[in-house]
C-alpha atoms as a PDB file:
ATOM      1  CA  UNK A   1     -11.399  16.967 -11.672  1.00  0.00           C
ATOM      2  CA  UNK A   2      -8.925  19.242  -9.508  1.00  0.00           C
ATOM      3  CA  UNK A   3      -5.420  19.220 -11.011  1.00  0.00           C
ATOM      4  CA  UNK A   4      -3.671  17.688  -8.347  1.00  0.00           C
ATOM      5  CA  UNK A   5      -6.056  14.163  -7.977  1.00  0.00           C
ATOM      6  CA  UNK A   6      -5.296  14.199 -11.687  1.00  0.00           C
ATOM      7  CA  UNK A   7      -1.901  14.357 -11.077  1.00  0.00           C
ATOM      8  CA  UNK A   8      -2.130  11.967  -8.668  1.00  0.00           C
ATOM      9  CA  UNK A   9      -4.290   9.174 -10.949  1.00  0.00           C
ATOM     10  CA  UNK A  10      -1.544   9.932 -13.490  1.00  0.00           C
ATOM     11  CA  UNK A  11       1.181   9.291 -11.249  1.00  0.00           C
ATOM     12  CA  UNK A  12      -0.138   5.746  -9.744  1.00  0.00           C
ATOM     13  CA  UNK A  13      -1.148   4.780 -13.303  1.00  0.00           C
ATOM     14  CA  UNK A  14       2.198   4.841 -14.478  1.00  0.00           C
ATOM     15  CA  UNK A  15       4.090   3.396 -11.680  1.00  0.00           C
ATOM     16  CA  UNK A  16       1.757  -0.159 -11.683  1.00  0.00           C
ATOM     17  CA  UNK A  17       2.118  -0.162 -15.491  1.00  0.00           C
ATOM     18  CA  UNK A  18       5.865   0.491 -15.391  1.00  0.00           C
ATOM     19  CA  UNK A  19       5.519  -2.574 -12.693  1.00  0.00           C
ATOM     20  CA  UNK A  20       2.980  -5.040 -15.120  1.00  0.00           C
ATOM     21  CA  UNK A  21      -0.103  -4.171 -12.715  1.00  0.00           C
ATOM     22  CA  UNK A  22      -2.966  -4.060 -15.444  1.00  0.00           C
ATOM     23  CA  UNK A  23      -4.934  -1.095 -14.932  1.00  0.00           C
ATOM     24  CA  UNK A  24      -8.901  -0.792 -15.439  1.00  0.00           C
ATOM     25  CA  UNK A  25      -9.809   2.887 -15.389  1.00  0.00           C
ATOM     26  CA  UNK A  26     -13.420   3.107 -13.600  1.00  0.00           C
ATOM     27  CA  UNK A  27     -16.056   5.556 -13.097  1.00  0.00           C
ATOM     28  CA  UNK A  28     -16.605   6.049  -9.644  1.00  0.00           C
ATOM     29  CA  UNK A  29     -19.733   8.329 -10.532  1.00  0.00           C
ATOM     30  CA  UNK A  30     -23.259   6.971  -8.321  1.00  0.00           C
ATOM     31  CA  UNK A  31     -21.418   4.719  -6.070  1.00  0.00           C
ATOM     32  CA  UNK A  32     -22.525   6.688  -2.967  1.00  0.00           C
ATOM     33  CA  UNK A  33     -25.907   7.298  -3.252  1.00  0.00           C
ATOM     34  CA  UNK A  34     -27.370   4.425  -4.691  1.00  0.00           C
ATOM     35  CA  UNK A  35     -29.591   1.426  -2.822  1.00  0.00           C
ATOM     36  CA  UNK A  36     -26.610  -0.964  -3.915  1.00  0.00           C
ATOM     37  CA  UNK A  37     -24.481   1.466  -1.655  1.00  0.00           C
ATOM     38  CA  UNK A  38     -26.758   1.520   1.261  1.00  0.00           C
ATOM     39  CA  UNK A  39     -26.908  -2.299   1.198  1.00  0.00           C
ATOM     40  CA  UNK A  40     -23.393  -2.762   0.935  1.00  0.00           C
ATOM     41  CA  UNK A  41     -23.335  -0.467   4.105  1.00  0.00           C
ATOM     42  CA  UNK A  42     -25.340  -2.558   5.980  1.00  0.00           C
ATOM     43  CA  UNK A  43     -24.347  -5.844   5.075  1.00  0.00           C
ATOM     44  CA  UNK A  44     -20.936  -5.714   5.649  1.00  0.00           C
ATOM     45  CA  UNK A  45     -20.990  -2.985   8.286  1.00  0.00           C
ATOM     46  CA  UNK A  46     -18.784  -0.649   6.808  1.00  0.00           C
ATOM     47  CA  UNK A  47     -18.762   3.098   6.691  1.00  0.00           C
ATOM     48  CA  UNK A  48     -19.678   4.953   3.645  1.00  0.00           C
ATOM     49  CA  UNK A  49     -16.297   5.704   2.110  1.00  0.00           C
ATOM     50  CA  UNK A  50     -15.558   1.713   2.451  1.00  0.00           C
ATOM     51  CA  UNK A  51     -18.931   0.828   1.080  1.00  0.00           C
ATOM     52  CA  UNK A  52     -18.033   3.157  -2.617  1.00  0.00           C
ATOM     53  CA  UNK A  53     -14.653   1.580  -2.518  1.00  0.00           C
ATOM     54  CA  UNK A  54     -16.461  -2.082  -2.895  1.00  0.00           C
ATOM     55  CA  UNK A  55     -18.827  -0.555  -5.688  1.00  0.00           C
ATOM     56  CA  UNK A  56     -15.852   0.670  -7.717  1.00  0.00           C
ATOM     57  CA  UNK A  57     -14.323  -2.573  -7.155  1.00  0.00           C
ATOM     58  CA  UNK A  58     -17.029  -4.524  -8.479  1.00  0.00           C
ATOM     59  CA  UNK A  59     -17.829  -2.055 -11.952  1.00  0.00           C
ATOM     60  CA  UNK A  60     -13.847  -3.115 -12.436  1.00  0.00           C
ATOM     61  CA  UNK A  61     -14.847  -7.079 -11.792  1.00  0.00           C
ATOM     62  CA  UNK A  62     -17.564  -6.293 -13.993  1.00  0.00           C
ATOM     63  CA  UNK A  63     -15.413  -5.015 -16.535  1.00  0.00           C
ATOM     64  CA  UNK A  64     -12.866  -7.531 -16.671  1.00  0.00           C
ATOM     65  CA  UNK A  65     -15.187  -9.924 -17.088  1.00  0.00           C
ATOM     66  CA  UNK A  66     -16.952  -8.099 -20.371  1.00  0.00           C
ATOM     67  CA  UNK A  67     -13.059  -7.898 -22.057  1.00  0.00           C
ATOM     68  CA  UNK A  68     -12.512 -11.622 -21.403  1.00  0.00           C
ATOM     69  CA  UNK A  69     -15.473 -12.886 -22.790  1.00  0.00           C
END
């Protein structure tokens, strides 16, 4: 990962702790070129970069929901 999105994760991460936003690290890894992506795409006709943002979303849903159980 280049130094300065690092950075930037770092940076963000901090400032919602230091604010009591929980934070749920996810991978963002497959999200784009995956059949999930291309329906997401298509059903809620949005562009590519929207349709990976919904993905990652729903690994963290998915993730909260594993702790809590």
């Amino acid at each position: 990962m280049p130094r300065f999105r690092a950075r930037t994760i770092d940076d963000i991460t901090q400032v919602a702790r230091e604010h009591g936003v929980p934070v749920i690290e996810v991978d963002p890894r497959g999200t784009t070129h995956s059949e999930e992506h291309s329906e997401v795409t298509r059903r809620y006709g949005v562009d590519k970069h929207t349709a990976s943002a919904i993905l990652v979303a729903r690994r963290g849903l998915r993730k909260i929901k594993q702790v809590l159980k």
